[in-house]
PDB file of N, CA and C in Angstrom:
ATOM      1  N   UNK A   1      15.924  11.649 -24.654  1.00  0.00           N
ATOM      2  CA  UNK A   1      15.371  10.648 -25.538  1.00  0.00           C
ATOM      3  C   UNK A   1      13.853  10.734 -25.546  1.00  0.00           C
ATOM      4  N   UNK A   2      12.926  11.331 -24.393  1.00  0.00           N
ATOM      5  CA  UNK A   2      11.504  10.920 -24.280  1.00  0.00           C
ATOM      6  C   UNK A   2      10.942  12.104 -25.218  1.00  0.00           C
ATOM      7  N   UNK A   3      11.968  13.751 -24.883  1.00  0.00           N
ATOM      8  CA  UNK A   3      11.751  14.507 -25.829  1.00  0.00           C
ATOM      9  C   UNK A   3      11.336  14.206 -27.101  1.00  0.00           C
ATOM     10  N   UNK A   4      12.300  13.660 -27.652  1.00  0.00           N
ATOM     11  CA  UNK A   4      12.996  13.279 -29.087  1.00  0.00           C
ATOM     12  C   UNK A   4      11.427  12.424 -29.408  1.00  0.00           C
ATOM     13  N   UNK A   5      11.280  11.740 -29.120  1.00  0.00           N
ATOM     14  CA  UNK A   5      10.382  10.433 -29.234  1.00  0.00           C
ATOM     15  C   UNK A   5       8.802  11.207 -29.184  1.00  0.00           C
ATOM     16  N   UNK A   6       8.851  11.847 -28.405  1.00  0.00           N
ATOM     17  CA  UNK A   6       7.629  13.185 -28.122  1.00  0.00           C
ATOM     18  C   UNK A   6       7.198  14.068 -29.617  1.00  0.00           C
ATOM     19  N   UNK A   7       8.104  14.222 -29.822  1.00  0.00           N
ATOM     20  CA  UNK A   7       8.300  15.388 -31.080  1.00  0.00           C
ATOM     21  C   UNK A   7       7.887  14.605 -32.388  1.00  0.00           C
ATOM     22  N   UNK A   8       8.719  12.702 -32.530  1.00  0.00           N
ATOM     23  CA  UNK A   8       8.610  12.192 -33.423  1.00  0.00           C
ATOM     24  C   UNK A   8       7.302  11.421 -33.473  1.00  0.00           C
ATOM     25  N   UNK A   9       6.257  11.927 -32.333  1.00  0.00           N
ATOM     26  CA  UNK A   9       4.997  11.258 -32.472  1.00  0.00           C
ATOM     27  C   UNK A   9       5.762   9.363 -32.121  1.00  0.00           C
ATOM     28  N   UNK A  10       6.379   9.103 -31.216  1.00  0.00           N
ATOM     29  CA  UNK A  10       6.334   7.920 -31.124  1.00  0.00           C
ATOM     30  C   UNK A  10       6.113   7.335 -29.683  1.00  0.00           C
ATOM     31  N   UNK A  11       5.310   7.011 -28.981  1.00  0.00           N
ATOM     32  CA  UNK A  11       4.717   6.679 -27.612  1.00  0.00           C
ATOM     33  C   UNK A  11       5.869   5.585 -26.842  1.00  0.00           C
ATOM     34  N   UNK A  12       5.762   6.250 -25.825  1.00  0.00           N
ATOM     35  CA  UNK A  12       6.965   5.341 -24.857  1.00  0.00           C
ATOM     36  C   UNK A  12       6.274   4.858 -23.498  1.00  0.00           C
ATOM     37  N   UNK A  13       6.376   4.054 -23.098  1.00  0.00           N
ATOM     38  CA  UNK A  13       6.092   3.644 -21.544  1.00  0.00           C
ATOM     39  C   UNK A  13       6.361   4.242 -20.536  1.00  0.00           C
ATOM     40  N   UNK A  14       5.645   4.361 -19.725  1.00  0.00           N
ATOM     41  CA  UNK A  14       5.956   5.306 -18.972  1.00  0.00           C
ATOM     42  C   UNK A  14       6.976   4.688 -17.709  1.00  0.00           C
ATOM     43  N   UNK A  15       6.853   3.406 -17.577  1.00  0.00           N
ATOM     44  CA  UNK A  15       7.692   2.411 -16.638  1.00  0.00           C
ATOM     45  C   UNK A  15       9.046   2.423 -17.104  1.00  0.00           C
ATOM     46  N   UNK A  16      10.372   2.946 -15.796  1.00  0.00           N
ATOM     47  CA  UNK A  16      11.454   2.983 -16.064  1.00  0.00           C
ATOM     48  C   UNK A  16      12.113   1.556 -15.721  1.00  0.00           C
ATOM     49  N   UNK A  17      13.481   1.549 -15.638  1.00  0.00           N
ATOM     50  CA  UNK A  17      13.888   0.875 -14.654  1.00  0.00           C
ATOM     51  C   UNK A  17      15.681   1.671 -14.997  1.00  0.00           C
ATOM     52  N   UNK A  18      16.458   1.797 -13.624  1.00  0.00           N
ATOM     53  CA  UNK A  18      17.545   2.289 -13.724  1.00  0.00           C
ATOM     54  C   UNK A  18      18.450   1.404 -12.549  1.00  0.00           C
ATOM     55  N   UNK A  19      19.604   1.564 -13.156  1.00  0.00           N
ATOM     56  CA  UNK A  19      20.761   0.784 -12.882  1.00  0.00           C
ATOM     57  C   UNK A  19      22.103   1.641 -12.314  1.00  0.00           C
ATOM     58  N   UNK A  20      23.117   1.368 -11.278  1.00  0.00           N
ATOM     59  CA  UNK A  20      24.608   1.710 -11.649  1.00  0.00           C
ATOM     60  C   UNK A  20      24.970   1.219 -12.412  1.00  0.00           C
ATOM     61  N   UNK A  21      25.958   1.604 -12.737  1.00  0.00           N
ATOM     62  CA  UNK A  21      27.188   0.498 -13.001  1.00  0.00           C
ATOM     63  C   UNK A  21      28.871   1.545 -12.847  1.00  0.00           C
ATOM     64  N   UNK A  22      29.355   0.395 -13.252  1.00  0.00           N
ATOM     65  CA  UNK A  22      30.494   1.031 -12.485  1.00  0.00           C
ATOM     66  C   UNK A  22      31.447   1.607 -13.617  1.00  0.00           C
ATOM     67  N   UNK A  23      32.195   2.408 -12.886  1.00  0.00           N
ATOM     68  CA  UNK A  23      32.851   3.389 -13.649  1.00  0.00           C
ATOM     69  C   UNK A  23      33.938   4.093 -12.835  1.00  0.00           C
ATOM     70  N   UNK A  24      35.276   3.431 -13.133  1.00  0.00           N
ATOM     71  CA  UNK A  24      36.404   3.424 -12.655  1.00  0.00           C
ATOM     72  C   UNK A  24      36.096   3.426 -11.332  1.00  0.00           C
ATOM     73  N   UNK A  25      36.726   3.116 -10.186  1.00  0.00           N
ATOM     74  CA  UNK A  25      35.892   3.169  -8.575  1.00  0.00           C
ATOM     75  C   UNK A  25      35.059   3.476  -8.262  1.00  0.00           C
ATOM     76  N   UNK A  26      34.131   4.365  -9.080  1.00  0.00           N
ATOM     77  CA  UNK A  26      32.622   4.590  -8.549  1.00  0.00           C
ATOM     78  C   UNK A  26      32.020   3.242  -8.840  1.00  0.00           C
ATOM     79  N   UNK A  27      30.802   3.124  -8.091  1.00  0.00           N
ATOM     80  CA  UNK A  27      29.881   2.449  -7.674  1.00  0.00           C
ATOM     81  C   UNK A  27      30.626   1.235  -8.947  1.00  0.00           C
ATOM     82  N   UNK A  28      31.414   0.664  -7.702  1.00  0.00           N
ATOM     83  CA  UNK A  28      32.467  -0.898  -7.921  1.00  0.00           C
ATOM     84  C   UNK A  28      32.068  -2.144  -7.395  1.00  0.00           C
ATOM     85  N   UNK A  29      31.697  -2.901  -8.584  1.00  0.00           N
ATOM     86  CA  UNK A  29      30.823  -3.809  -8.445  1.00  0.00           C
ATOM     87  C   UNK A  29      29.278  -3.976  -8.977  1.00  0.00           C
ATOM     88  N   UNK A  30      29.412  -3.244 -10.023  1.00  0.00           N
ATOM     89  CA  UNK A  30      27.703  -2.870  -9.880  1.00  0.00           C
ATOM     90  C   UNK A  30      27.541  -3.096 -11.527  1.00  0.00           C
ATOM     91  N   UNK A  31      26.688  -3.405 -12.033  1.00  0.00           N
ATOM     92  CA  UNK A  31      25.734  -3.979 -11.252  1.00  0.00           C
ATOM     93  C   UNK A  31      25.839  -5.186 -10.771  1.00  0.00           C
ATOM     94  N   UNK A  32      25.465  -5.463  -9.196  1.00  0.00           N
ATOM     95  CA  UNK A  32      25.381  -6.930  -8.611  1.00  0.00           C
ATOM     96  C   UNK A  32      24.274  -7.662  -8.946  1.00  0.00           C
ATOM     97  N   UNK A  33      24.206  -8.764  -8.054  1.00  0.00           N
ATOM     98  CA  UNK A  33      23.011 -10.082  -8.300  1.00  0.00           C
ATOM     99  C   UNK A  33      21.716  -8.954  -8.144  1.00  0.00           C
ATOM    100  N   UNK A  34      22.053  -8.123  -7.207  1.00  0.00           N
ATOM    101  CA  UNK A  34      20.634  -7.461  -7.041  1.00  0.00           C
ATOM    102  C   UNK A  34      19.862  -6.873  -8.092  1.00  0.00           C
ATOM    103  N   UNK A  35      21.006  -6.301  -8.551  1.00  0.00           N
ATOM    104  CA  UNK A  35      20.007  -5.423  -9.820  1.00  0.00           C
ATOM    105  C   UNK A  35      20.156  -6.291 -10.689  1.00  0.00           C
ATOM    106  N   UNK A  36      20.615  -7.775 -11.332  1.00  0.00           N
ATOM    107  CA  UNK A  36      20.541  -8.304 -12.284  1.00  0.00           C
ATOM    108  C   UNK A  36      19.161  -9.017 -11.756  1.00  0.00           C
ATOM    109  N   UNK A  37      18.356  -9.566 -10.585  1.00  0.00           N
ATOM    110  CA  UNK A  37      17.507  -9.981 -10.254  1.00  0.00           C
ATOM    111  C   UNK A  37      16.357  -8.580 -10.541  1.00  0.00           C
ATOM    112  N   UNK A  38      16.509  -7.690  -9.897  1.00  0.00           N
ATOM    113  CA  UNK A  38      15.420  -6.708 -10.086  1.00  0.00           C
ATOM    114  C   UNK A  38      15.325  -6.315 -11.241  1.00  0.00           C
ATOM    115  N   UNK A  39      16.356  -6.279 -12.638  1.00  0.00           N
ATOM    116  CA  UNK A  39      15.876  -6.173 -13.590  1.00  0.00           C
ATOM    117  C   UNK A  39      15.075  -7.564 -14.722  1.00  0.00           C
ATOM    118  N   UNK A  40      15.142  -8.672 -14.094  1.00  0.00           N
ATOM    119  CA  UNK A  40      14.671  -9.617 -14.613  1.00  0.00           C
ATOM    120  C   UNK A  40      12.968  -9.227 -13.770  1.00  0.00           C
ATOM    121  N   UNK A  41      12.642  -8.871 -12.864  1.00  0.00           N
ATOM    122  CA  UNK A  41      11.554  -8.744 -12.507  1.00  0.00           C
ATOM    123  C   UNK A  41      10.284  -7.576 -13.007  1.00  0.00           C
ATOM    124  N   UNK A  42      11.758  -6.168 -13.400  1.00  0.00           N
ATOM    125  CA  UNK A  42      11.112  -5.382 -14.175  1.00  0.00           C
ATOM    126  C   UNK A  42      10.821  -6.049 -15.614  1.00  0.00           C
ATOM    127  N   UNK A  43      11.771  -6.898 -16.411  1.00  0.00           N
ATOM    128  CA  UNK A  43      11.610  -7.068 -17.612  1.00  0.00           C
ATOM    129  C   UNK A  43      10.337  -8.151 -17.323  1.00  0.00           C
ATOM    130  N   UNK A  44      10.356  -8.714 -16.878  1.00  0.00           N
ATOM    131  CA  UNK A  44       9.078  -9.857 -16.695  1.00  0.00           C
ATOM    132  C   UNK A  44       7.769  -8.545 -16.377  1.00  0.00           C
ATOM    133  N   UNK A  45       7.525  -7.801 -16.206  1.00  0.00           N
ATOM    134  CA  UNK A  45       6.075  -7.186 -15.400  1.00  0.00           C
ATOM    135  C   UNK A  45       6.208  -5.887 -17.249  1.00  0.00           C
ATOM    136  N   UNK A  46       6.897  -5.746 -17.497  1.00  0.00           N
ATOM    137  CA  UNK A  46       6.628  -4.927 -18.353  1.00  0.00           C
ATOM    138  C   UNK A  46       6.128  -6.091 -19.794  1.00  0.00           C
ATOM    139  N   UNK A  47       6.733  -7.048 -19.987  1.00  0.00           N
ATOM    140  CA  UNK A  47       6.214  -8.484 -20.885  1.00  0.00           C
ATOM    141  C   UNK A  47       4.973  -8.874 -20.885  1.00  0.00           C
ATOM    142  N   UNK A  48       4.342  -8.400 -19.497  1.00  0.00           N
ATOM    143  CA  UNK A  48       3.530  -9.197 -19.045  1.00  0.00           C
ATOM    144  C   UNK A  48       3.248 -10.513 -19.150  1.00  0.00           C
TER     145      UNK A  48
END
């Protein structure tokens, strides 16, 4: 996607944020409180 966006002249942030989630017994349970909290903290700091 950053390619793509590169090529189309369109500027991206450089701040990620990444998640599990789950997918048939792999990583079961996910995402938890944790990452629903750490992504409210990323989405708040990137808002500023």
């Amino acid at each position: 996607m950053k390619t793509l966006a590169a090529e189309a002249g369109i500027p991206l942030d450089e701040r990620e944020f990444h998640c599990r989630g789950s997918f048939t017994a792999m990583h079961k349970g996910k995402p938890d409180q944790s990452d629903i909290e750490n992504v409210k903290k990323f989405a708040k700091e990137i808002i500023g």
